[in-house]
Protein backbone atom coordinates (compact mmCIF):
# COMPACT_ATOMS: atom_id res chain seq x y z
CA UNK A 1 30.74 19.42 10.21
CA UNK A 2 29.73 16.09 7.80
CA UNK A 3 28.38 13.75 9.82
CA UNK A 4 29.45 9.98 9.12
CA UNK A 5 26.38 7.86 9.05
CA UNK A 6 26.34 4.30 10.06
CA UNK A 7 25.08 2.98 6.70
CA UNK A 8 28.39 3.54 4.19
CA UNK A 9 26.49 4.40 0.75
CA UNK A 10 24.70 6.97 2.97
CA UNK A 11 28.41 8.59 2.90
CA UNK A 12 28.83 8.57 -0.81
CA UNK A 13 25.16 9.72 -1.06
CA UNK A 14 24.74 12.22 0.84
CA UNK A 15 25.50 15.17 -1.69
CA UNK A 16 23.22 13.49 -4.55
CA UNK A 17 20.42 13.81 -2.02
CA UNK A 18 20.96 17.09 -1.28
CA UNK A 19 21.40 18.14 -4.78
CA UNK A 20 17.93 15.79 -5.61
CA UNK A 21 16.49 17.99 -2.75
CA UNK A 22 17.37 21.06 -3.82
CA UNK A 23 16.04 20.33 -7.58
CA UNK A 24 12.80 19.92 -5.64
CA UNK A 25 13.02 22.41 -3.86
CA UNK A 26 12.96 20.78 -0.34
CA UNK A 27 14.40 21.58 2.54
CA UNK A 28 16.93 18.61 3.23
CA UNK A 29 17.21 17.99 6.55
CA UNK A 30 18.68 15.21 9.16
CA UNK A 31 15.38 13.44 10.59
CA UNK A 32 16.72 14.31 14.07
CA UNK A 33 16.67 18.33 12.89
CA UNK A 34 13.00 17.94 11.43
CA UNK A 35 10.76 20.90 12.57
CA UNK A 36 7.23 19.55 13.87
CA UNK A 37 5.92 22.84 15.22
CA UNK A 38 4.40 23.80 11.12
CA UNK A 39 3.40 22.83 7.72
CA UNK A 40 6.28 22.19 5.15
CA UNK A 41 8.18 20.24 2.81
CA UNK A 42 11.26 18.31 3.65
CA UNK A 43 13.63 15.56 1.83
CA UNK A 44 15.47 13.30 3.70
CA UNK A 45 17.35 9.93 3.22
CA UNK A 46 17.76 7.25 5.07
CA UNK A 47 17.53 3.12 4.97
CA UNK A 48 14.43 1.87 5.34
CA UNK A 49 14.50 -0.62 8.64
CA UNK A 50 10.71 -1.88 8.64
CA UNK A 51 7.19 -1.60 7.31
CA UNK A 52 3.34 -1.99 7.91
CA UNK A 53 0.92 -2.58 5.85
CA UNK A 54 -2.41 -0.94 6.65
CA UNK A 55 -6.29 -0.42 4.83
CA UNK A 56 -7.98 2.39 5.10
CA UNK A 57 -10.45 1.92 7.68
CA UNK A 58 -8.34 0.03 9.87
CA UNK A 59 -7.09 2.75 12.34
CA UNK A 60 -10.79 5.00 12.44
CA UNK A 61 -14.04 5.51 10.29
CA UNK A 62 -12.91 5.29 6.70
CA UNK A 63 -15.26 8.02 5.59
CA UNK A 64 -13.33 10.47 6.69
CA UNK A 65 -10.62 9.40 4.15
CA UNK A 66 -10.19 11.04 0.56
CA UNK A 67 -9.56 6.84 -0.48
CA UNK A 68 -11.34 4.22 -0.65
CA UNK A 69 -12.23 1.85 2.61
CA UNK A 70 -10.01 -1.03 2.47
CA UNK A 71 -7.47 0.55 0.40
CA UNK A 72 -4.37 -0.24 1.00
CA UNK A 73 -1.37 1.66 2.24
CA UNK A 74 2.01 1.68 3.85
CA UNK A 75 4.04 2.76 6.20
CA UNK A 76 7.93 2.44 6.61
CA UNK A 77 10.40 2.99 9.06
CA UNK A 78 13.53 5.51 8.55
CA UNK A 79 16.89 5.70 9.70
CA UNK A 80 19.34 8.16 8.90
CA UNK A 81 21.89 7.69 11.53
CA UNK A 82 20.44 10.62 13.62
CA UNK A 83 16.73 9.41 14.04
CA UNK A 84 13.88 7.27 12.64
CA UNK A 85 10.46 7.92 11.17
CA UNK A 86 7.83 6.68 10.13
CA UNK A 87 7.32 7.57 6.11
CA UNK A 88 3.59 7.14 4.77
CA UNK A 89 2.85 6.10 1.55
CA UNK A 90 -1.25 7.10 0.73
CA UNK A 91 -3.24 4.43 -1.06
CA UNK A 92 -2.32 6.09 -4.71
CA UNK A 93 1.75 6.34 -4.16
CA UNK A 94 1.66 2.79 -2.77
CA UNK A 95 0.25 1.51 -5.95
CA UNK A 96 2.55 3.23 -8.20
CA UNK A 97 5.69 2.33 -5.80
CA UNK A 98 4.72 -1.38 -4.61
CA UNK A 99 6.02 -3.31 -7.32
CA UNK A 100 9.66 -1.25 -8.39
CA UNK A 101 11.35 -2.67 -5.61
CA UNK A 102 11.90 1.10 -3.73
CA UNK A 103 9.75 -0.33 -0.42
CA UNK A 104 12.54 -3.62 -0.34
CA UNK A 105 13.67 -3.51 3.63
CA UNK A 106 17.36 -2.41 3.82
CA UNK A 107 17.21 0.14 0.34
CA UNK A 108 18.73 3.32 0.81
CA UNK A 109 16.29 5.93 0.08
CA UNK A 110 15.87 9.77 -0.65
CA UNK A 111 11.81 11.12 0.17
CA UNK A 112 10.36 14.28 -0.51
CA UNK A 113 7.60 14.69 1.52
CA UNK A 114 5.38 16.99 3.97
CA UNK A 115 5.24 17.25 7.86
CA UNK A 116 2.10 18.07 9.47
CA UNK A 117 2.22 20.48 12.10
CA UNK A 118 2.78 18.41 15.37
CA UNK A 119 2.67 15.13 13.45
CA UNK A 120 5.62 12.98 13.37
CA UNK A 121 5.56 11.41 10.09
CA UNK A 122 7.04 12.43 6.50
CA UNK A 123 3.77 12.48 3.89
CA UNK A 124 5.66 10.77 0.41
CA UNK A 125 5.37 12.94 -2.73
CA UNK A 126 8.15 11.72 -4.04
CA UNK A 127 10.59 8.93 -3.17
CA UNK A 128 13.55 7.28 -4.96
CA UNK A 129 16.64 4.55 -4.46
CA UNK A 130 19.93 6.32 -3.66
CA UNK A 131 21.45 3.59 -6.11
CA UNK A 132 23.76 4.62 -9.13
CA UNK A 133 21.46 2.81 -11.78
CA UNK A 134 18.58 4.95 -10.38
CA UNK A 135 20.55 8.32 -10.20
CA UNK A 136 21.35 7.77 -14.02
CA UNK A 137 17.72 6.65 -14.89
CA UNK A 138 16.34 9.75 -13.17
CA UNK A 139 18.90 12.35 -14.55
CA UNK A 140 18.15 10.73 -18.19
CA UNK A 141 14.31 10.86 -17.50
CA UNK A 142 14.25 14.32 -15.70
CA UNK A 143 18.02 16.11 -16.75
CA UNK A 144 20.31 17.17 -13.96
């Protein structure tokens, strides 16, 4: 059964994502149907509903980080119409996302990502907009 989503380009989305997901070769998944209990990579899509901006260092001893202390980072808030999450964006994938306009409040979003055993939070590898304009740009760029 398809579920109808509260968000109506989710709708007309929803197959692009899962094709996107499969090219990656995620497991695409409603947020609500995530596994926690192990290690793996998952796409979902959602809209993103809010954000926080951190520094490394500012939640625990920042030596214990791979980045720099006082680096900056993000995380944002998903909502697929079955659950929310919070999405993390390291230092290094908030640099190279921060300025294309993918982290805008209300975008509608596909992320490849990794859960954490027992951690309830999707890891960004790879995120893009669920627009038209950016479907076309990334099957030009990449083929599909």
């Amino acid at each position: 059964m398809r579920r109808k989503f509260p968000f109506p380009v989710l709708d007309e989305s929803i197959e692009k994502a899962k094709e996107f997901a499969n090219y990656y070769d995620a497991d695409f998944v409603d947020i609500d149907d995530i596994d926690y209990e192990k290690n793996h990579n998952v796409a979902v899509r959602g809209v993103w509903s809010g954000r926080d901006f951190n520094r490394v260092g500012d939640f625990g001893d920042p030596s214990e980080s791979k980045f720099e202390a006082g680096a900056r980072y993000v995380n944002m808030d998903l909502l697929d119409g079955t659950a929310h999450i919070r999405v993390k964006f390291n230092p290094k994938k908030y640099q190279k996302y921060k300025d294309t306009g993918l982290l805008d409040i209300g975008n509608k979003v596909l992320v490849k990502g990794y859960i954490i055993e027992d951690v309830k939070m999707v890891f960004v590898s790879f995120a893009m907009n669920l627009s038209k304009e950016e479907i076309e740009k990334h099957k030009e760029k990449y083929g599909g």
